[in-house]
N, C-alpha and C. Protein backbone atom coordinates (compact mmCIF):
# COMPACT_ATOMS: atom_id res chain seq x y z
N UNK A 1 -4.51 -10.44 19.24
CA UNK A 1 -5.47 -11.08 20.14
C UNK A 1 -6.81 -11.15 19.42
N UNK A 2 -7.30 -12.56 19.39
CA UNK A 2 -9.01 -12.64 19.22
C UNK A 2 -9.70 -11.35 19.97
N UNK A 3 -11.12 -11.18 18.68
CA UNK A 3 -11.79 -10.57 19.18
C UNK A 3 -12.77 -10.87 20.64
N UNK A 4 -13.02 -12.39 20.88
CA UNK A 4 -13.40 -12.85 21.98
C UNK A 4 -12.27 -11.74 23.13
N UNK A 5 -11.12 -12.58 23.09
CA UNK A 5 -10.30 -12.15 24.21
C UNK A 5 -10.34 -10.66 24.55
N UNK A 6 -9.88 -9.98 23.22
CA UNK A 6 -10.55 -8.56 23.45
C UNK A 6 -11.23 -8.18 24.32
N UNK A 7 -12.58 -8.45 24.17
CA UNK A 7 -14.05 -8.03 25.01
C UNK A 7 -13.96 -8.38 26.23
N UNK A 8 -13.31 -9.50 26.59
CA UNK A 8 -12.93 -10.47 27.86
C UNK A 8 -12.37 -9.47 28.76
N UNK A 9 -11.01 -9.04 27.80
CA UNK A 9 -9.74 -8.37 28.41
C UNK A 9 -10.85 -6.49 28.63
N UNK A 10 -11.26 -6.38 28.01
CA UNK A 10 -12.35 -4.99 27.86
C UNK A 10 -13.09 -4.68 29.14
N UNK A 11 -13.62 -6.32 29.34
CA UNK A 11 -14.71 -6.25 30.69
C UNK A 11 -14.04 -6.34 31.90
N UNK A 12 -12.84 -6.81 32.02
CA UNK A 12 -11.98 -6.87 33.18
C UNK A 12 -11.68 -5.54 33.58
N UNK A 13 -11.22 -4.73 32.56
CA UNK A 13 -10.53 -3.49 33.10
C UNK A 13 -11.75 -2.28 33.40
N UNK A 14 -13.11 -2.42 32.89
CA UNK A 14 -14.58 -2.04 32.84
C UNK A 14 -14.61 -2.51 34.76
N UNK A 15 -14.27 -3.65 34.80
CA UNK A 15 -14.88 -4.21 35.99
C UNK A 15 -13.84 -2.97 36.97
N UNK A 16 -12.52 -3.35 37.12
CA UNK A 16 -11.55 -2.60 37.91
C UNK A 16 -11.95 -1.43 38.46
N UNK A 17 -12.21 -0.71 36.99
CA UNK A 17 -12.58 0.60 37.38
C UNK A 17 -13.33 1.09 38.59
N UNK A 18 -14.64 0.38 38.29
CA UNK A 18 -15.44 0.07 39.10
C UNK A 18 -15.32 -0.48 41.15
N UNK A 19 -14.22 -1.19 40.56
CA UNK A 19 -13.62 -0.97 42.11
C UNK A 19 -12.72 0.36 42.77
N UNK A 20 -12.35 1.00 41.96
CA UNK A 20 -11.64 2.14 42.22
C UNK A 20 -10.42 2.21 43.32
N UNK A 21 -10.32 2.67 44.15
CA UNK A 21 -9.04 2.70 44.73
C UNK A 21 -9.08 1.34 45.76
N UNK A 22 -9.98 0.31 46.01
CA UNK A 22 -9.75 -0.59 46.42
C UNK A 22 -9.35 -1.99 46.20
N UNK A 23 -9.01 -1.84 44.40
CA UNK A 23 -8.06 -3.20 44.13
C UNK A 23 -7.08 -2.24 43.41
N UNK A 24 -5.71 -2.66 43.35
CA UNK A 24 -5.03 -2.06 42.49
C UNK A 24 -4.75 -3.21 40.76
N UNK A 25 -5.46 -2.46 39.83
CA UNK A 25 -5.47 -3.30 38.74
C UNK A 25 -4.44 -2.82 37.48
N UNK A 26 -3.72 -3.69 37.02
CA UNK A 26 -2.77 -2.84 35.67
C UNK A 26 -3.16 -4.04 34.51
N UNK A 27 -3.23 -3.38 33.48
CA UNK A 27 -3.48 -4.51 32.08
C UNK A 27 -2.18 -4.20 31.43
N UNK A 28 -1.46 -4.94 30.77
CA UNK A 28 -0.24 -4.40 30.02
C UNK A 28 -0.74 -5.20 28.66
N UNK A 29 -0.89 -4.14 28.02
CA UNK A 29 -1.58 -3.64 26.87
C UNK A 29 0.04 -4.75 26.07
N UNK A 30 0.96 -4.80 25.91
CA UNK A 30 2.17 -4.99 24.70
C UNK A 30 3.06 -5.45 25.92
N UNK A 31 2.49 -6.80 25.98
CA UNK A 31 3.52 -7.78 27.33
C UNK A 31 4.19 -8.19 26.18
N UNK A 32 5.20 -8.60 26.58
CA UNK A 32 6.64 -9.36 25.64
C UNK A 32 7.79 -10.04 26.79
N UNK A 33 8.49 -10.38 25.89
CA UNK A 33 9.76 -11.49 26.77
C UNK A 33 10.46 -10.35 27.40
N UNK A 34 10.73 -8.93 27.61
CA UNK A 34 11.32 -8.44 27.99
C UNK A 34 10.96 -8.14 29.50
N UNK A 35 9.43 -7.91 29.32
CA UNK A 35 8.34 -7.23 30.22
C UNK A 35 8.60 -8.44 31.42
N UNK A 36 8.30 -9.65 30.75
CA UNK A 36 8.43 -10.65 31.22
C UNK A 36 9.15 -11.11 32.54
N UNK A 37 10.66 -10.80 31.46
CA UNK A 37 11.49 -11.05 32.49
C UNK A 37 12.10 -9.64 33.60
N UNK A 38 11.53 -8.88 33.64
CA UNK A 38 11.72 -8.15 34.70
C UNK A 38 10.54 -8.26 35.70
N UNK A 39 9.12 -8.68 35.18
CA UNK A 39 8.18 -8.84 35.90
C UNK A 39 8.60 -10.03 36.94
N UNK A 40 9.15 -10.98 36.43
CA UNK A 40 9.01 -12.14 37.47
C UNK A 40 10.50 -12.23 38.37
N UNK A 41 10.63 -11.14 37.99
CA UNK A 41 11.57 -10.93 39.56
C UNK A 41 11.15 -9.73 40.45
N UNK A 42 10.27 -9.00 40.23
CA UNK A 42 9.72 -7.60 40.36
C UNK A 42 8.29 -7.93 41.36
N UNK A 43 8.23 -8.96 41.78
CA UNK A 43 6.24 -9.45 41.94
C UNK A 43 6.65 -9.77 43.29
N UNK A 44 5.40 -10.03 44.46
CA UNK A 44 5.58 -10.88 45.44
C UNK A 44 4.67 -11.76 45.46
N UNK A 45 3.84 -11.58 44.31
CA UNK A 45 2.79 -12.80 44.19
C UNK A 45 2.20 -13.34 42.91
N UNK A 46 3.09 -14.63 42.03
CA UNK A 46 2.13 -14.44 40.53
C UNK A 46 1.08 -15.44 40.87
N UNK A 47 -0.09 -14.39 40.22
CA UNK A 47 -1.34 -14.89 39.74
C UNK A 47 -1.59 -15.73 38.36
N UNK A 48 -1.51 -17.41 38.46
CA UNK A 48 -1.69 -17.56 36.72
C UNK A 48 -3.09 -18.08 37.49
N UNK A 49 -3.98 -17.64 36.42
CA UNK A 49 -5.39 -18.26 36.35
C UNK A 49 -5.61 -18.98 34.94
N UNK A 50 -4.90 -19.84 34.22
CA UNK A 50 -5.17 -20.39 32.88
C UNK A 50 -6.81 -20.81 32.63
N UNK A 51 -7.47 -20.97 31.79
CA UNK A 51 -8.81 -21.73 31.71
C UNK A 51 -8.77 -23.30 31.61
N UNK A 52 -9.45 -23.42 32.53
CA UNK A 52 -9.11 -24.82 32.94
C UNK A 52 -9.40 -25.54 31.63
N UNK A 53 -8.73 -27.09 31.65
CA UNK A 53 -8.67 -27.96 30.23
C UNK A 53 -8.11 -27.64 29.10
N UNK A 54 -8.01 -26.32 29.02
CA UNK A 54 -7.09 -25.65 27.68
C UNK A 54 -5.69 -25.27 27.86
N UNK A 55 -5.16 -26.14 28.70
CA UNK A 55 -4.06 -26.20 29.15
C UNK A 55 -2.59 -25.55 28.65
N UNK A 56 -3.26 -24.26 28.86
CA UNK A 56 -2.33 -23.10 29.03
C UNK A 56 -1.20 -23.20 29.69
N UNK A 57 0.07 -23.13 29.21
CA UNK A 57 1.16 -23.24 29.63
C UNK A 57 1.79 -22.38 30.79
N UNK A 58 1.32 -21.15 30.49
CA UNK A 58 1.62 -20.22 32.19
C UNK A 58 3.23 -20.53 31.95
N UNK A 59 4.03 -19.80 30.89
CA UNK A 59 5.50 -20.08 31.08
C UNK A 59 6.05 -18.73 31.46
N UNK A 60 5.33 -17.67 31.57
CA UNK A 60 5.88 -16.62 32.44
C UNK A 60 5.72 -16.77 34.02
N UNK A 61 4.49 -17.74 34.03
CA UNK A 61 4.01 -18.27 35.50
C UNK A 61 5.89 -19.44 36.40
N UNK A 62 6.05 -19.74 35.00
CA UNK A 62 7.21 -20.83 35.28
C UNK A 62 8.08 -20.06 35.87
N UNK A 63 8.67 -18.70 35.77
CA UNK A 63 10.16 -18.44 36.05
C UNK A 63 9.72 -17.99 37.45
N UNK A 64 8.53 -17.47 37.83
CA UNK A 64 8.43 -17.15 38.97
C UNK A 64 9.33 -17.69 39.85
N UNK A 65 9.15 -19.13 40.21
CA UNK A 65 9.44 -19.78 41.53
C UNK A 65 11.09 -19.53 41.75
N UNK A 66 11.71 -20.02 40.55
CA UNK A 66 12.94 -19.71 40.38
C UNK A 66 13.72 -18.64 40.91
N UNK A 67 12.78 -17.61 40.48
CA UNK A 67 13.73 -16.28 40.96
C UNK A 67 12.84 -15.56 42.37
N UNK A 68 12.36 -16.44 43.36
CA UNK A 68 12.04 -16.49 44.79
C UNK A 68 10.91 -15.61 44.80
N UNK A 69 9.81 -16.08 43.74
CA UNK A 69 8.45 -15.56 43.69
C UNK A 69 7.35 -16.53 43.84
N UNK A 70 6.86 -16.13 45.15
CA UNK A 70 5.69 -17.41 44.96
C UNK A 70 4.61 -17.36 44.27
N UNK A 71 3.58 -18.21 43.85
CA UNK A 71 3.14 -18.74 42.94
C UNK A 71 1.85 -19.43 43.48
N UNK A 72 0.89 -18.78 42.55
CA UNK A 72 -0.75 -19.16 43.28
C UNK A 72 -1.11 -19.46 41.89
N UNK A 73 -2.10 -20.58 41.52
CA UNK A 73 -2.38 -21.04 40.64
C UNK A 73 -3.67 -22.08 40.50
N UNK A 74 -4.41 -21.95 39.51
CA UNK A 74 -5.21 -23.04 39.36
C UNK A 74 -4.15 -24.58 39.13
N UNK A 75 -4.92 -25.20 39.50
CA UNK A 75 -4.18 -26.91 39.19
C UNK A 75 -4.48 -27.64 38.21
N UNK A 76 -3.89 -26.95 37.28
CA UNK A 76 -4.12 -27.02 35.97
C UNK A 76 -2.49 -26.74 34.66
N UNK A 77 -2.61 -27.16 33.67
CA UNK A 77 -1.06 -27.10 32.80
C UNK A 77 0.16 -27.84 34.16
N UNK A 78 0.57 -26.92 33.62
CA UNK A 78 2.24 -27.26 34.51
C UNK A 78 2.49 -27.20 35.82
N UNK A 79 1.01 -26.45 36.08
CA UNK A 79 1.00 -26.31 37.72
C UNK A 79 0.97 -28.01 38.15
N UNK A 80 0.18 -28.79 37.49
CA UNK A 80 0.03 -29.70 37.85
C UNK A 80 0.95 -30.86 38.49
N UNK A 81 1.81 -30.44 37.66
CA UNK A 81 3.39 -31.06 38.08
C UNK A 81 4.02 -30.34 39.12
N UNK A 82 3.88 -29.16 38.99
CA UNK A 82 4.64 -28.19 39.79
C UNK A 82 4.41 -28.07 41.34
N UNK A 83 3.42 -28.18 41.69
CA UNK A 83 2.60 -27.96 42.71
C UNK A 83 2.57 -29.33 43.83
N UNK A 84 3.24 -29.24 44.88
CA UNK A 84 3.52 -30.10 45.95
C UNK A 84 2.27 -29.63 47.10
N UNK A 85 1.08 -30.07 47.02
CA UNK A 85 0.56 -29.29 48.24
C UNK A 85 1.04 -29.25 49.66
N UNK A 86 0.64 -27.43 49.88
CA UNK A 86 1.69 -27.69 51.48
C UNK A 86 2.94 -27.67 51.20
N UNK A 87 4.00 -27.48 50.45
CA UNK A 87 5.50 -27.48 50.15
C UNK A 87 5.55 -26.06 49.23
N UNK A 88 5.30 -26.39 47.72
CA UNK A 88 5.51 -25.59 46.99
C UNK A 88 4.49 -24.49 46.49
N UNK A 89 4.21 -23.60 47.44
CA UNK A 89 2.91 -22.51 46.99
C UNK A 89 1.61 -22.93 47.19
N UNK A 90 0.93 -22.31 46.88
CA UNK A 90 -0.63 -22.64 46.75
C UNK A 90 -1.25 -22.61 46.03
N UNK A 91 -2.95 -23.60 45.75
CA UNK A 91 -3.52 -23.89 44.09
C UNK A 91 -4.62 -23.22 44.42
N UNK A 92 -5.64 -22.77 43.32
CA UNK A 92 -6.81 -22.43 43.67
C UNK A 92 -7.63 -23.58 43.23
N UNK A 93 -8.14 -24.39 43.79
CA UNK A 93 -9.37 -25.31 43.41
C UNK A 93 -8.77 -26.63 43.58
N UNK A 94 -9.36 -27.58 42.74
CA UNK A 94 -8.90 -29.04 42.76
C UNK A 94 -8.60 -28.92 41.28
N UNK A 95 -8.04 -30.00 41.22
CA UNK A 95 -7.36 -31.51 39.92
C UNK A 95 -8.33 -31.13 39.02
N UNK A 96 -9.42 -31.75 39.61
CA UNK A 96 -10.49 -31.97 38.77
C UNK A 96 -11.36 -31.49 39.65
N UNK A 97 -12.59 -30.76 38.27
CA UNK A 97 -14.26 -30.72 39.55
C UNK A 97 -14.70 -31.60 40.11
N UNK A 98 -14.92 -31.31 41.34
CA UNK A 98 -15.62 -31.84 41.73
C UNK A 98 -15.08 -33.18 42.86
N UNK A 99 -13.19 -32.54 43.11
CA UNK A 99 -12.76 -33.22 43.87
C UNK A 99 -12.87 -32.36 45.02
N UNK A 100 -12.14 -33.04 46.07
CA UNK A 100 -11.75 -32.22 47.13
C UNK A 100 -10.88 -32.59 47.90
């Protein structure tokens, strides 16, 4: 991982702390395809937040739905396709800024 992401990933778990027993936060330090695939049958809710325009694929975000995990997402990558509003899960935001 970039050193950017690093510091990113640094300040998130800095932040958590800080909430203490009122969010429950886990970082998995050495995610892999294994982690993966037990996570997305293991969840009752995946969170992909990709950065918008850098259209992050979210393909651990993908198996979710499949194996009867719903799926919250910016509307963004694959969500874009994926995402039936009102049918298939829920998005956080719009398409684009500045729609609504």
């Amino acid at each position: 991982m970039k050193t950017q992401g690093k510091d990113i990933i640094r300040g998130i778990v800095q932040a958590a702390k800080q909430l203490d027993h009122d969010v429950t936060f886990v970082h998995l330090e050495d995610y892999d395809m294994t982690l993966a695939q037990l996570m997305a049958v293991g969840v009752d809710l995946w969170l992909n937040t990709p950065q918008r325009l850098l259209k992050t694929s979210g393909t651990s975000a993908m198996k979710a739905p499949p194996n009867g995990v719903s799926s919250l997402s910016f509307l963004d990558a694959w969500w874009l396709e994926g995402h039936i509003k009102g049918v298939t899960e829920w998005s956080i935001g719009h398409e684009r800024p500045g729609e609504k």
